[in-house]
Protein backbone atom coordinates (compact mmCIF):
# COMPACT_ATOMS: atom_id res chain seq x y z
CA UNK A 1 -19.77 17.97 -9.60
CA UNK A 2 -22.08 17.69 -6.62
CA UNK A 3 -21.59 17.24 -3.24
CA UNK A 4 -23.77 15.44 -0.72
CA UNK A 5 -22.88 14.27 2.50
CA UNK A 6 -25.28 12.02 4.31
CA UNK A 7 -24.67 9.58 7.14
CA UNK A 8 -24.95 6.09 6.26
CA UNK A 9 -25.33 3.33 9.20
CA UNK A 10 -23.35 0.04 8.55
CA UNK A 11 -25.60 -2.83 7.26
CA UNK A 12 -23.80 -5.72 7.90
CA UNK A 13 -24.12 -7.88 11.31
CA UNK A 14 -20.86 -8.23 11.55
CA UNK A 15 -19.54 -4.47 11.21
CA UNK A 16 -22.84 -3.83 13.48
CA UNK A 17 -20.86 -6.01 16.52
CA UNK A 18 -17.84 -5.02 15.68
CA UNK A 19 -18.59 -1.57 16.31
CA UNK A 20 -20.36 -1.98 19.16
CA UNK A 21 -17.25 -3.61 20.89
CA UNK A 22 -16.26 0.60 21.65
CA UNK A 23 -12.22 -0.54 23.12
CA UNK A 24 -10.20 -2.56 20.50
CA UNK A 25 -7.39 -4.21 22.20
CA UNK A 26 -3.53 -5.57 20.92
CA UNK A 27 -2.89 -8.36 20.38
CA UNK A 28 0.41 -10.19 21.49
CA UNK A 29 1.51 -13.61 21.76
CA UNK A 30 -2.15 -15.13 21.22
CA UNK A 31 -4.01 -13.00 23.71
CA UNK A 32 -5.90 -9.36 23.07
CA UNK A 33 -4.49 -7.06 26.10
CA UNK A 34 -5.13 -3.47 26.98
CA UNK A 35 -1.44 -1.35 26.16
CA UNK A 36 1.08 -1.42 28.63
CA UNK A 37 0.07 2.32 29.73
CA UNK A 38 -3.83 1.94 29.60
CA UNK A 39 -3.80 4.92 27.10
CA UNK A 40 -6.31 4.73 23.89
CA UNK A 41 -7.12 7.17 20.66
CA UNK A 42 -9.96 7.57 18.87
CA UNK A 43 -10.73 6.68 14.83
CA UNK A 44 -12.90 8.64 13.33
CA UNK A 45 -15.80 8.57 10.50
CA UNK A 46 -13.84 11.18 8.01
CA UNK A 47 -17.26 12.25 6.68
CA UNK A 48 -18.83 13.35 9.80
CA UNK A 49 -16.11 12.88 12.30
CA UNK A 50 -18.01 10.34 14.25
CA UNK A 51 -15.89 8.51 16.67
CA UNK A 52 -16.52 4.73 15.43
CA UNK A 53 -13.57 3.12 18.53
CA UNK A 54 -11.23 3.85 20.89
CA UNK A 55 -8.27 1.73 20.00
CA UNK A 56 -5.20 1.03 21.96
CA UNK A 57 -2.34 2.82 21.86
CA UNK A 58 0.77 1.03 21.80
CA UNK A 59 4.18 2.59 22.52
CA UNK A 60 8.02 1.13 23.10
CA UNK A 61 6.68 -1.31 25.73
CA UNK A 62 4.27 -3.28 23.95
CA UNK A 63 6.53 -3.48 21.15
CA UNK A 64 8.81 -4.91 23.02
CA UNK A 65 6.44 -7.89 24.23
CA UNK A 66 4.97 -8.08 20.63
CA UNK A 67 8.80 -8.70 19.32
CA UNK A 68 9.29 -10.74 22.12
CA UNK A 69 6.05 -12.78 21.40
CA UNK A 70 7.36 -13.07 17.32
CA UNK A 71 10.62 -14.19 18.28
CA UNK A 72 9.86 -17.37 20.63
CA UNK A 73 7.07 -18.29 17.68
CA UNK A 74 9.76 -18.05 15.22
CA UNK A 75 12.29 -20.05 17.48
CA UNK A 76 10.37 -22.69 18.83
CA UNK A 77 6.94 -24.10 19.27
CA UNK A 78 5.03 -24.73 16.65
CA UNK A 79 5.11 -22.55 13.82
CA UNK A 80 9.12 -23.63 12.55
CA UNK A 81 7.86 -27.02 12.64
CA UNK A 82 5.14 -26.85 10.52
CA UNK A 83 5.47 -27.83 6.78
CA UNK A 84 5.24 -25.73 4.03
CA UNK A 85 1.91 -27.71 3.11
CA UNK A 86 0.67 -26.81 6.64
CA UNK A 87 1.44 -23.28 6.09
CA UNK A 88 0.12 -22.99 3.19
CA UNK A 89 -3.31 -24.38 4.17
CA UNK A 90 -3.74 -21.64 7.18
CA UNK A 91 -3.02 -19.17 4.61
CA UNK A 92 -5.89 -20.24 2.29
CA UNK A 93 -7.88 -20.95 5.09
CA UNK A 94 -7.40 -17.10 6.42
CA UNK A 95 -8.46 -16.35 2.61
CA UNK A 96 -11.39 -17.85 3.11
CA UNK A 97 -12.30 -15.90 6.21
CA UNK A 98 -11.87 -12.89 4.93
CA UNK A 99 -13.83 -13.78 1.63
CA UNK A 100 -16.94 -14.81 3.91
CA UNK A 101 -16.51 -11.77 6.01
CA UNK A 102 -15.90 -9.50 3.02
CA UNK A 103 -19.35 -7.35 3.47
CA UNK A 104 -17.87 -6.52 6.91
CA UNK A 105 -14.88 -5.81 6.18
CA UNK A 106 -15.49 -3.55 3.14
CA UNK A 107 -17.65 -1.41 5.39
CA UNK A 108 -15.24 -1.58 8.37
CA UNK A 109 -12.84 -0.12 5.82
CA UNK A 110 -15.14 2.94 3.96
CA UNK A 111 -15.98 3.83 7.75
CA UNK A 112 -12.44 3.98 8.85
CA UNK A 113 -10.69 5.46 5.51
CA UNK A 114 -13.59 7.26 3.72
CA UNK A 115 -13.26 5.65 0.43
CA UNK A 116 -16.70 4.36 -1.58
CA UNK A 117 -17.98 1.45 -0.67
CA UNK A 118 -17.63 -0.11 -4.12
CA UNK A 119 -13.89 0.34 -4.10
CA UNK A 120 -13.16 -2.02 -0.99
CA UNK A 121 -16.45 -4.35 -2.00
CA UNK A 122 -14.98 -5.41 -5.29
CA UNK A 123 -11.80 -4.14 -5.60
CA UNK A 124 -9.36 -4.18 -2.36
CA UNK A 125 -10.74 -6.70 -0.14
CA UNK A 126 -10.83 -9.33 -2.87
CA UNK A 127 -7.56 -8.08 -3.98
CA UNK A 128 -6.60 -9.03 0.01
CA UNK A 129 -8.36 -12.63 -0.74
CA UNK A 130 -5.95 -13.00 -3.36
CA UNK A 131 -2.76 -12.09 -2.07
CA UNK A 132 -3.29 -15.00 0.57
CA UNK A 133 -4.12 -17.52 -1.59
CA UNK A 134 -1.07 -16.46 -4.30
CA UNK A 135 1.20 -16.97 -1.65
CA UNK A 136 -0.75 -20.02 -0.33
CA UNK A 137 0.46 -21.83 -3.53
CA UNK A 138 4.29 -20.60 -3.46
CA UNK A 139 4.48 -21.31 0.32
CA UNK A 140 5.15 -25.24 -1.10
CA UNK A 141 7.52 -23.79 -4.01
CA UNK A 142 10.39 -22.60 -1.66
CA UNK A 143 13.65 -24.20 -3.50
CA UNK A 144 17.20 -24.13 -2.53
CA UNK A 145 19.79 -25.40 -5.35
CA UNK A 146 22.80 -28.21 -5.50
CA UNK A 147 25.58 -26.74 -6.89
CA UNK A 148 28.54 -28.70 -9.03
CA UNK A 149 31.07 -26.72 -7.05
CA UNK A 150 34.93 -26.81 -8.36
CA UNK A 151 36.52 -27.00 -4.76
CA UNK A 152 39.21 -29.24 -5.22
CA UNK A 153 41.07 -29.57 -2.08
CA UNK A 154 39.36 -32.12 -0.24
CA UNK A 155 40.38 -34.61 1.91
CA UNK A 156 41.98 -37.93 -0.30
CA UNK A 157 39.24 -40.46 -1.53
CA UNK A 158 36.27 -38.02 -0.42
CA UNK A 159 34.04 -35.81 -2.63
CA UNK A 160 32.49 -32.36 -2.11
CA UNK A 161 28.38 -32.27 -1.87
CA UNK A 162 26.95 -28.49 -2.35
CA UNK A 163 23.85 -27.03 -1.56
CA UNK A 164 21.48 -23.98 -0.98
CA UNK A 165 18.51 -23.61 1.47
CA UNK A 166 15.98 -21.18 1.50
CA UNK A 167 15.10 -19.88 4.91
CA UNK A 168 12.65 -16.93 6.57
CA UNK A 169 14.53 -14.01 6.90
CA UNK A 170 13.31 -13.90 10.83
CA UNK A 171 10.94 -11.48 12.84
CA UNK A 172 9.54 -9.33 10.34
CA UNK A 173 7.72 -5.71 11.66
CA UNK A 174 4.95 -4.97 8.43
CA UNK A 175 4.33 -0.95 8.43
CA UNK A 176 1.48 -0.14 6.45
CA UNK A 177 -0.46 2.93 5.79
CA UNK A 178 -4.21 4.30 5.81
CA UNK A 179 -4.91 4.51 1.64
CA UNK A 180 -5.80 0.67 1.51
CA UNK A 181 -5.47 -0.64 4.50
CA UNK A 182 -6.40 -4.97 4.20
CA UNK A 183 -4.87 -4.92 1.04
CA UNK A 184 -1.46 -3.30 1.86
CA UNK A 185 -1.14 -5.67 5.27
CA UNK A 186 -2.08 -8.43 2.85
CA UNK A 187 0.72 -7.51 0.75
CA UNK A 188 3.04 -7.70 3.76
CA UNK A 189 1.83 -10.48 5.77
CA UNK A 190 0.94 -13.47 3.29
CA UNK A 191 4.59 -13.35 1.46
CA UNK A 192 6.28 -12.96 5.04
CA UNK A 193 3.93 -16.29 6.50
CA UNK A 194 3.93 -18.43 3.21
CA UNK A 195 8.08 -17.72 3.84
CA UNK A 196 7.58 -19.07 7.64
CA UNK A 197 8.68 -15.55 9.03
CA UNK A 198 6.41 -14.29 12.08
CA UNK A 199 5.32 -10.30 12.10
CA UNK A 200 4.58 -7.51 14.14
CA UNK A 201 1.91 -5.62 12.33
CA UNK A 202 2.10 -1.84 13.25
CA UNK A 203 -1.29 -0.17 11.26
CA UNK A 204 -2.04 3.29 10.30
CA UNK A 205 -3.83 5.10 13.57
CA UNK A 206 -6.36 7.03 11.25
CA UNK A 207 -6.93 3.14 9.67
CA UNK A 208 -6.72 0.46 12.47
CA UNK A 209 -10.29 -1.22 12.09
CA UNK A 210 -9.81 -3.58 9.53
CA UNK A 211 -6.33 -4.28 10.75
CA UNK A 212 -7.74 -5.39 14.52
CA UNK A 213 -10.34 -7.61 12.62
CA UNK A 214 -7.87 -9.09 10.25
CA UNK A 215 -6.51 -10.47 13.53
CA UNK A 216 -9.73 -12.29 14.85
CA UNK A 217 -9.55 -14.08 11.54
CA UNK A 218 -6.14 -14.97 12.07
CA UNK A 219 -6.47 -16.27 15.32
CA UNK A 220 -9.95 -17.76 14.34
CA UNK A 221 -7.65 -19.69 11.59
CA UNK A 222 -5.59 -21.62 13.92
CA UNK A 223 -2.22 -19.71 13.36
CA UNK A 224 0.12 -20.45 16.04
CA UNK A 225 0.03 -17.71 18.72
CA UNK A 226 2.70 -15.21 18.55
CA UNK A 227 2.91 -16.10 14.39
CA UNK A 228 0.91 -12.76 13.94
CA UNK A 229 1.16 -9.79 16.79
CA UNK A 230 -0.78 -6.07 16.49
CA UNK A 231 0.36 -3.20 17.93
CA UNK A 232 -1.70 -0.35 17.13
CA UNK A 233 -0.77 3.51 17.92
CA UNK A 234 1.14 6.21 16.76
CA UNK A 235 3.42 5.79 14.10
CA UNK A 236 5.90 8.54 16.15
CA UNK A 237 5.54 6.10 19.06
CA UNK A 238 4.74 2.56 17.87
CA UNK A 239 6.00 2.53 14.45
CA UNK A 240 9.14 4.32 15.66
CA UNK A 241 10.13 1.55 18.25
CA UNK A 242 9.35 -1.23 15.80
CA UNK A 243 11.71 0.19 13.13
CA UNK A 244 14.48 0.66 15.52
CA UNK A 245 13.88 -2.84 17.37
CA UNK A 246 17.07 -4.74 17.70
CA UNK A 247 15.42 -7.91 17.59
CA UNK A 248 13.62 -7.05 14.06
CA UNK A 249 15.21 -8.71 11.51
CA UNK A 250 13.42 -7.00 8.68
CA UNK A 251 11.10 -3.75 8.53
CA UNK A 252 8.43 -3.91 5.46
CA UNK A 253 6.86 -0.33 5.34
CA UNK A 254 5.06 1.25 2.47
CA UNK A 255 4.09 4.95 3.24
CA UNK A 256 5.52 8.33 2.29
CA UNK A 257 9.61 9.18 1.08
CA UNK A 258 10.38 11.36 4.26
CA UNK A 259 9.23 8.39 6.82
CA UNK A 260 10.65 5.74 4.39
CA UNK A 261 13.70 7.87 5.14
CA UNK A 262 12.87 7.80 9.21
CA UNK A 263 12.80 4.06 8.77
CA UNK A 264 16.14 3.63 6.95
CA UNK A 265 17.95 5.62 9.90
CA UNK A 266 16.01 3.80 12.85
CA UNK A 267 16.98 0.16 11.24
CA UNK A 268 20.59 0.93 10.91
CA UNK A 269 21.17 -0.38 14.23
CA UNK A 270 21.07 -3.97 13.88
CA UNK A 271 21.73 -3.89 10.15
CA UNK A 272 17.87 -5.23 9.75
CA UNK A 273 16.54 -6.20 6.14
CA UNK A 274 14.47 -2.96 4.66
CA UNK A 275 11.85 -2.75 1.97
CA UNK A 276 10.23 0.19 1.33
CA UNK A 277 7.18 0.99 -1.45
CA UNK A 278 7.08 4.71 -1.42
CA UNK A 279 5.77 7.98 -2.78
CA UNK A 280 4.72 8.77 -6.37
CA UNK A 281 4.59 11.11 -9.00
CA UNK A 282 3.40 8.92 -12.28
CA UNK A 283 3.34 10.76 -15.08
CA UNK A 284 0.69 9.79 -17.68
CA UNK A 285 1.57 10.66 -21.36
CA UNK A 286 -1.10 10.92 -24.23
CA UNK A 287 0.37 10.35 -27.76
CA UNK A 288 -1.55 11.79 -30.29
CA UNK A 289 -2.34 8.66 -31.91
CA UNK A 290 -3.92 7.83 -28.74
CA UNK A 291 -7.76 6.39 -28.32
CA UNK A 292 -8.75 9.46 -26.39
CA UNK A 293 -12.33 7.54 -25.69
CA UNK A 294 -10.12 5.43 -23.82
CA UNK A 295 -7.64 7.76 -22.56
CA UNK A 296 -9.65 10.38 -21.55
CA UNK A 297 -11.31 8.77 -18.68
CA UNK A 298 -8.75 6.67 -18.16
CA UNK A 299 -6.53 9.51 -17.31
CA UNK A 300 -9.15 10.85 -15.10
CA UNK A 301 -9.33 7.44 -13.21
CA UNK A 302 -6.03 7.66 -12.82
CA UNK A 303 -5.85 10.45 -10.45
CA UNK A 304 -9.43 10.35 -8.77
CA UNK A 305 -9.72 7.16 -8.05
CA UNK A 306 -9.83 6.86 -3.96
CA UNK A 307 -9.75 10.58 -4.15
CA UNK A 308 -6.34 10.02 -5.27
CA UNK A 309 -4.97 8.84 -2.16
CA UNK A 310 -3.12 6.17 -4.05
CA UNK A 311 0.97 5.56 -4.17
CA UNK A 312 0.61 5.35 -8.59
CA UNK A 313 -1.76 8.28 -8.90
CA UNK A 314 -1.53 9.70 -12.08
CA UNK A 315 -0.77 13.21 -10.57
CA UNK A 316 0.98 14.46 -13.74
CA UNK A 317 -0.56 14.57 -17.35
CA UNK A 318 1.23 15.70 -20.37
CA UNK A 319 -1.18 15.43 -23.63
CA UNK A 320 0.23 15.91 -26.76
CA UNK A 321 -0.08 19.72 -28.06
CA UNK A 322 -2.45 18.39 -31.15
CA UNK A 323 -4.63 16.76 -28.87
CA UNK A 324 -4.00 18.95 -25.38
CA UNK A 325 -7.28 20.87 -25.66
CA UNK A 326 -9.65 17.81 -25.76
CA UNK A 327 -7.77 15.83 -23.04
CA UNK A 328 -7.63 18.58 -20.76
CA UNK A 329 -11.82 19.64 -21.44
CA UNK A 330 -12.23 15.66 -21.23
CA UNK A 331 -10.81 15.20 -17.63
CA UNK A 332 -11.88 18.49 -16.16
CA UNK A 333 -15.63 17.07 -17.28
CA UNK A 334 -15.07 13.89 -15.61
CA UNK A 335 -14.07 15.73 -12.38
CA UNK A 336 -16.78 17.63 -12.66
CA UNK A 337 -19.35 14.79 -12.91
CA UNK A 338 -17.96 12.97 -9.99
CA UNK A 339 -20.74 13.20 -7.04
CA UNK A 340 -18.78 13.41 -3.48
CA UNK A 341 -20.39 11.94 -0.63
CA UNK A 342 -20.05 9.53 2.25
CA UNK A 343 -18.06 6.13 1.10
CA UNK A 344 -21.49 4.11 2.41
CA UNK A 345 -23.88 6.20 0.06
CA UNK A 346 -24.45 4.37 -3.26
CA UNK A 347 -24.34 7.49 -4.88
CA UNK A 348 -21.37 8.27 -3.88
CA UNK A 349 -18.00 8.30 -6.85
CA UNK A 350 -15.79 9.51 -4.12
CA UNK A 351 -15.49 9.75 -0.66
CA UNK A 352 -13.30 12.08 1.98
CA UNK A 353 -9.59 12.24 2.70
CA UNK A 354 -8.83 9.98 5.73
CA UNK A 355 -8.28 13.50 7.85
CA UNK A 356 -8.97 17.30 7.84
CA UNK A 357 -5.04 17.31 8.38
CA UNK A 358 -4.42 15.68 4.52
CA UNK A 359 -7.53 17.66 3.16
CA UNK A 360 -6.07 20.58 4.66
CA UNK A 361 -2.80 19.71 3.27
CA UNK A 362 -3.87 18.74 -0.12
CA UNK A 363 -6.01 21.77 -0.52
CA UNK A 364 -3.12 23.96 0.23
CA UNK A 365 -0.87 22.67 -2.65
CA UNK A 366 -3.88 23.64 -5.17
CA UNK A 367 -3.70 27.36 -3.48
CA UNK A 368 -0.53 27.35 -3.77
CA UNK A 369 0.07 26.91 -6.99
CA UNK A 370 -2.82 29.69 -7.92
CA UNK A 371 -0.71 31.53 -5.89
CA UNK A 372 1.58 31.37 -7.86
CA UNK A 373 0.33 31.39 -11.21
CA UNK A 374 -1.20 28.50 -11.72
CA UNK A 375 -4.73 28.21 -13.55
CA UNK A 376 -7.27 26.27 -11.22
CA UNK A 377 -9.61 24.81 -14.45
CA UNK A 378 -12.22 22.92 -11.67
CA UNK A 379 -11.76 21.72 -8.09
CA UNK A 380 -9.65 22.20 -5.48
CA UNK A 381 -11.97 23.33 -3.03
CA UNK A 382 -12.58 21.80 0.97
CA UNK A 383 -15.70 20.79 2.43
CA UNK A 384 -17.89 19.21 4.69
CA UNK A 385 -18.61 19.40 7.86
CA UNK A 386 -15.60 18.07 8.81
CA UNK A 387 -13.28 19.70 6.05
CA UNK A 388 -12.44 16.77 4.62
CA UNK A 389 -13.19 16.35 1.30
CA UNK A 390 -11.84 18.58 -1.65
CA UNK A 391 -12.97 18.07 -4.81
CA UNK A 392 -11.25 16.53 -7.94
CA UNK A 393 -8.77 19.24 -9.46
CA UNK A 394 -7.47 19.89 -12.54
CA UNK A 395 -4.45 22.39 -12.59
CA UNK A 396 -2.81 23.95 -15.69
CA UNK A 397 -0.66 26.55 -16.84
CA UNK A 398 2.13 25.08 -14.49
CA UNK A 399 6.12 25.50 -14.26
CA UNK A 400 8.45 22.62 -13.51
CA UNK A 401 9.26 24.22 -9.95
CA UNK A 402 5.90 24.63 -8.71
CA UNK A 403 5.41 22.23 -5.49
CA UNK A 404 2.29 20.77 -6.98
CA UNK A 405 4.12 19.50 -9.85
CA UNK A 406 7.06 18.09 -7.94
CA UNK A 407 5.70 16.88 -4.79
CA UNK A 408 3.46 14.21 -3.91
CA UNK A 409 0.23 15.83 -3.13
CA UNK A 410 -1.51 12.10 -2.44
CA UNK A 411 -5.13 13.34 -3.38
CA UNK A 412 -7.49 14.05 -5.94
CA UNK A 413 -5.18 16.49 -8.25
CA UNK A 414 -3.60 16.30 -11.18
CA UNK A 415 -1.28 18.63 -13.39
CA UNK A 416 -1.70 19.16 -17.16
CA UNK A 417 0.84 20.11 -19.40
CA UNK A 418 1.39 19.99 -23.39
CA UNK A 419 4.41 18.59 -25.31
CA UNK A 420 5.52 19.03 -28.62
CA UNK A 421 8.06 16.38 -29.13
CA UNK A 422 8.78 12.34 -27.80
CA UNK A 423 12.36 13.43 -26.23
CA UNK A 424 10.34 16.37 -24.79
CA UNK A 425 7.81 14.85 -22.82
CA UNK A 426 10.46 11.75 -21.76
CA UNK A 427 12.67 14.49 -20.30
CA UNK A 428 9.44 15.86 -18.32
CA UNK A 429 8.09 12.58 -17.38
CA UNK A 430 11.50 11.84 -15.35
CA UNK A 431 12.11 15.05 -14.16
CA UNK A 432 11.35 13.69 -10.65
CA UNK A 433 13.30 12.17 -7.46
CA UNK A 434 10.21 9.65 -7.71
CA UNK A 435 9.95 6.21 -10.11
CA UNK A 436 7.27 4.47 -9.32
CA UNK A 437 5.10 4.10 -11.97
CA UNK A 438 3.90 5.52 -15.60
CA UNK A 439 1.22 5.28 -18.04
CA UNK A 440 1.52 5.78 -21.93
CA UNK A 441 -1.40 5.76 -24.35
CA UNK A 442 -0.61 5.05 -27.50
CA UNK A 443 -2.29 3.11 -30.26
CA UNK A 444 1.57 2.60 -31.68
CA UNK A 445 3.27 -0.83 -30.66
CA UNK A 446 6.57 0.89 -31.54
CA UNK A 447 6.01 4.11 -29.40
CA UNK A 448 4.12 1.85 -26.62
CA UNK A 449 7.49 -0.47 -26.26
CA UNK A 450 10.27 2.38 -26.63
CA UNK A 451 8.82 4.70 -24.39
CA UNK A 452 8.44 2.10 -21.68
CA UNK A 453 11.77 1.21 -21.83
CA UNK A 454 12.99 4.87 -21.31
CA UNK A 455 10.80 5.95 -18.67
CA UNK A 456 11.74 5.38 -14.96
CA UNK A 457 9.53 3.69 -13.39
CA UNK A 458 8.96 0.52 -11.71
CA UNK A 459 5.72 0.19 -13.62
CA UNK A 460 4.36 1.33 -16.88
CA UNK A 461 1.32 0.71 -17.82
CA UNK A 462 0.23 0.87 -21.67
CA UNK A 463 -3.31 1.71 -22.18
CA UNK A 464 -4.44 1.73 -18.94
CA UNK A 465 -3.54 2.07 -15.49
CA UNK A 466 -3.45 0.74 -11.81
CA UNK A 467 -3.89 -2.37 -12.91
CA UNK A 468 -2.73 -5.11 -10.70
CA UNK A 469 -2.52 -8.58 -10.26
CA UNK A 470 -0.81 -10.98 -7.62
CA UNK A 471 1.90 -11.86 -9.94
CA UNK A 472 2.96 -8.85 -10.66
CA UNK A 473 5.75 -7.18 -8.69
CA UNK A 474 5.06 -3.87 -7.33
CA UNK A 475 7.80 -1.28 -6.33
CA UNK A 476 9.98 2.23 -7.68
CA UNK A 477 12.77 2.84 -8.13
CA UNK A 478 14.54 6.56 -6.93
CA UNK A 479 13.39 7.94 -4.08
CA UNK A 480 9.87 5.34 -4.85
CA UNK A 481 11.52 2.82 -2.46
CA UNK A 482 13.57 -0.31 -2.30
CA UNK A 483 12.20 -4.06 -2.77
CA UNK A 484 9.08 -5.10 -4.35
CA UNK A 485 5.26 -6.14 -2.89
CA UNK A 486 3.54 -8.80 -4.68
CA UNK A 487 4.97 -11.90 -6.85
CA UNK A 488 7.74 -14.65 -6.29
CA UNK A 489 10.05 -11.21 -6.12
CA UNK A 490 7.89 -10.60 -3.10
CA UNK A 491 8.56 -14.28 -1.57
CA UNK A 492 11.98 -13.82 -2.24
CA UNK A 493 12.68 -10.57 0.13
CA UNK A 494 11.19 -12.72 3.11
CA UNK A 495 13.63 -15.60 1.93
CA UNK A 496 17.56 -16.43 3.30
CA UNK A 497 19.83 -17.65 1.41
CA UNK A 498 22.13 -20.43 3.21
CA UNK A 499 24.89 -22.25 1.67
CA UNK A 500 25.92 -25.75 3.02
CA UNK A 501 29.21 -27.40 1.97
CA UNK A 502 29.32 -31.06 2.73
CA UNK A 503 32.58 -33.31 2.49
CA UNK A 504 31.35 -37.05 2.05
């Protein structure tokens, strides 16, 4: 592999005067406002640790107003009244925005999160496109139900009329993380809006950019004020209030199993709706039958795409024994021929972790496990000036206990190990407090449908993997989370259920 790490300058106009705007603001009820206590933090380049903004820093206070701001949208004004046509034309018009301001906001986003610029260009940012207009379309698809009900006690002469409505669950807070940022908020806010809920979006702090812009395009849309509310900051501070708000009716988070956990214990208080998308382990099994031209770097994609900073990283690889020695020689050369560099270089295959503190982290857990007794095959070390990228590893000769292999490590490593036998590798495959997703490749139909039944995960992929569409619901189950992102199931979580009785 090669490493080169060159500072790129933004090309775009629009990521040019974005930039150059140094303070990003909140935004509450309409109107962009300093925080309560003047305070700010800094996002940073990860390549070269440039300081791109200085970004407000929320804390308990200006959650408070941003709640406050959600809750008299949701209750009066404008927004309940619209109808669901209405809604769902702001929500394709908001596509629309982002789709002519996608240049921008894919550099906004490599700048902020390190990642290539390719992978936001075609990949994420359209992917944010079409979560809005998906949900667009079901916004006018809400349905309640009449039911033939048996209740046979009323009044003489009179008949019993049953229905159901669908209604928005409320105030929602949307939590969302610094892998893919757009993408992830897009996830959160277009099933929450098309339902007629109003948010409080709490971002990332290393990831806020693309977030703060998201919300000029909202507001440059014509949603209602208050109907979308950012409070950026620390998720100790910020994120902490939101989830504990008593005036949030529902917390939509997807981030690590340990604050997933934090959230679950701060939302207890009101009894708040809570969905969670979580960490990952995904195991990804090689039959022998498999096409290993297609497995091979498939399985390598798997884990190093966005330096593996992604929830269904294929972290764990079990190969069959017949075919183990290929696989293995396969991936470790695909690692090897990945050039690192700065996300904005088009030379670049893969970019930095979002901070020294995960490269640090991440480069530990490959130590680690050479520590003890691991075999390091390629990768694993940190650089930069910055310390923040490693580069791709491929670990073998592992035990079931090491850390690396039970643990998410959330970058750009991945654990080989060889089976012998079907029941074998199923057993290793869900030997793990995580569910969230699996891939099996397999040129059998037979093998390709059992073993996707008897692996736990919320996914499985045959073939392939990470693929998504709209459509598709997205969610683990385990410690993986609660709830699914993306599809009607999606709709649904943002969605009341009311039942009216009616003597007439």
């Amino acid at each position: 592999m090669t490493f080169v790490v060159r500072s790129v300058e933004p090309q775009t106009e629009g990521a040019k005067a974005f930039l150059a705007k140094r303070r990003k603001q909140l935004f509450i009820g309409g109107a962009w406002i300093d925080a309560a206590g003047g305070d700010t933090f800094a996002t940073k380049d990860p390549a070269t640790g440039v300081v791109l903004a200085e970004i407000a820093k929320g804390g308990a206070a200006d959650v408070d107003a941003a709640v406050a701001a959600a809750r008299k949208a949701f209750e009066g004004g404008e927004w309940p009244g619209l109808t669901p046509m209405q809604r769902s034309r702001l929500l394709w018009t908001l596509a629309d925005l982002i789709e002519a301001n996608i240049d921008e906001l894919a550099e906004l986003e490599t700048l902020d999160q390190g990642k290539p610029l390719y992978v936001g260009r075609w990949a994420e940012i359209p992917g944010a496109v079409n979560q809005f207009r998906y949900y667009a379309g079901l916004a006018t698809a809400i349905e309640g139900r009449t039911i033939d009900s048996s209740i046979n006690y009323q009044p003489a002469g009179k008949q019993m009329a049953s229905w159901t409505l669908r209604e928005p669950v409320g105030v929602v807070a949307a939590i969302v993380p610094w892998n893919s940022p757009l993408v992830l908020t897009a996830m959160k806010l277009a099933p929450a809006l098309a339902a007629g809920c109003t948010v409080v979006l709490k971002p990332a702090e290393d990831t806020s950019l693309t977030a703060v812009r998201l919300a000029e395009l909202v507001q440059q849309a014509g949603f209602p004020a208050g109907v979308l509310n950012l409070v950026t900051g620390l998720g100790g501070e910020a994120g902490a209030a939101l989830a504990s708000h008593q005036d949030v009716d529902k917390v939509a988070f997807t981030g690590s199993t340990p604050t997933g956990r934090a959230i679950l214990d701060a939302a207890k208080g009101n009894l708040k709706k809570v969905s969670l998308e979580l960490g990952g382990k995904s195991p990804v099994v090689i039959l022998p039958d498999a096409d290993l031209d297609l497995a091979i770097p498939g399985a390598a994609n798997a884990i190093f795409f966005n330096a593996g900073q992604v929830c269904v990283a294929g972290s764990r690889l079990y190969a069959h024994r017949s075919v183990y020695d290929r696989v293995v020689e396969g991936v470790a050369a695909q690692a090897r021929g990945l050039q690192l560099g700065h996300g904005l270089d088009p030379a670049t295959h893969m970019g930095p972790l979002v901070s020294r503190k995960q490269a640090d982290r991440v480069a530990g857990f490959v130590a680690g496990a050479a520590a003890a007794g691991a075999e390091v095959l390629t990768g694993g070390q940190q650089g930069g000036d910055e310390g923040t990228f490693v580069t791709p590893a491929v670990v073998a000769r592992v035990t079931p206990d090491m850390a690396i292999v039970r643990e998410e490590v959330f970058g750009p490593v991945v654990v080989v190990q060889a089976y012998d036998e079907i029941d074998e590798v199923v057993a290793a495959a869900n030997d793990s407090e995580f569910g969230l997703a699996a891939s099996i490749w397999t040129e059998s139909l037979s093998h390709a449908h059992r073993l996707s039944r008897r692996i736990k995960a919320g996914t499985v992929w045959i073939n392939c993997h990470s693929m998504y569409d709209n459509a598709l619901p997205i969610g683990g189950v385990k410690a993986s989370g609660w709830g699914r992102d993306s599809g009607q199931v999606a709709l649904d979580g943002y969605l009341e259920w009311k039942t009216v009785c009616a003597v007439v």
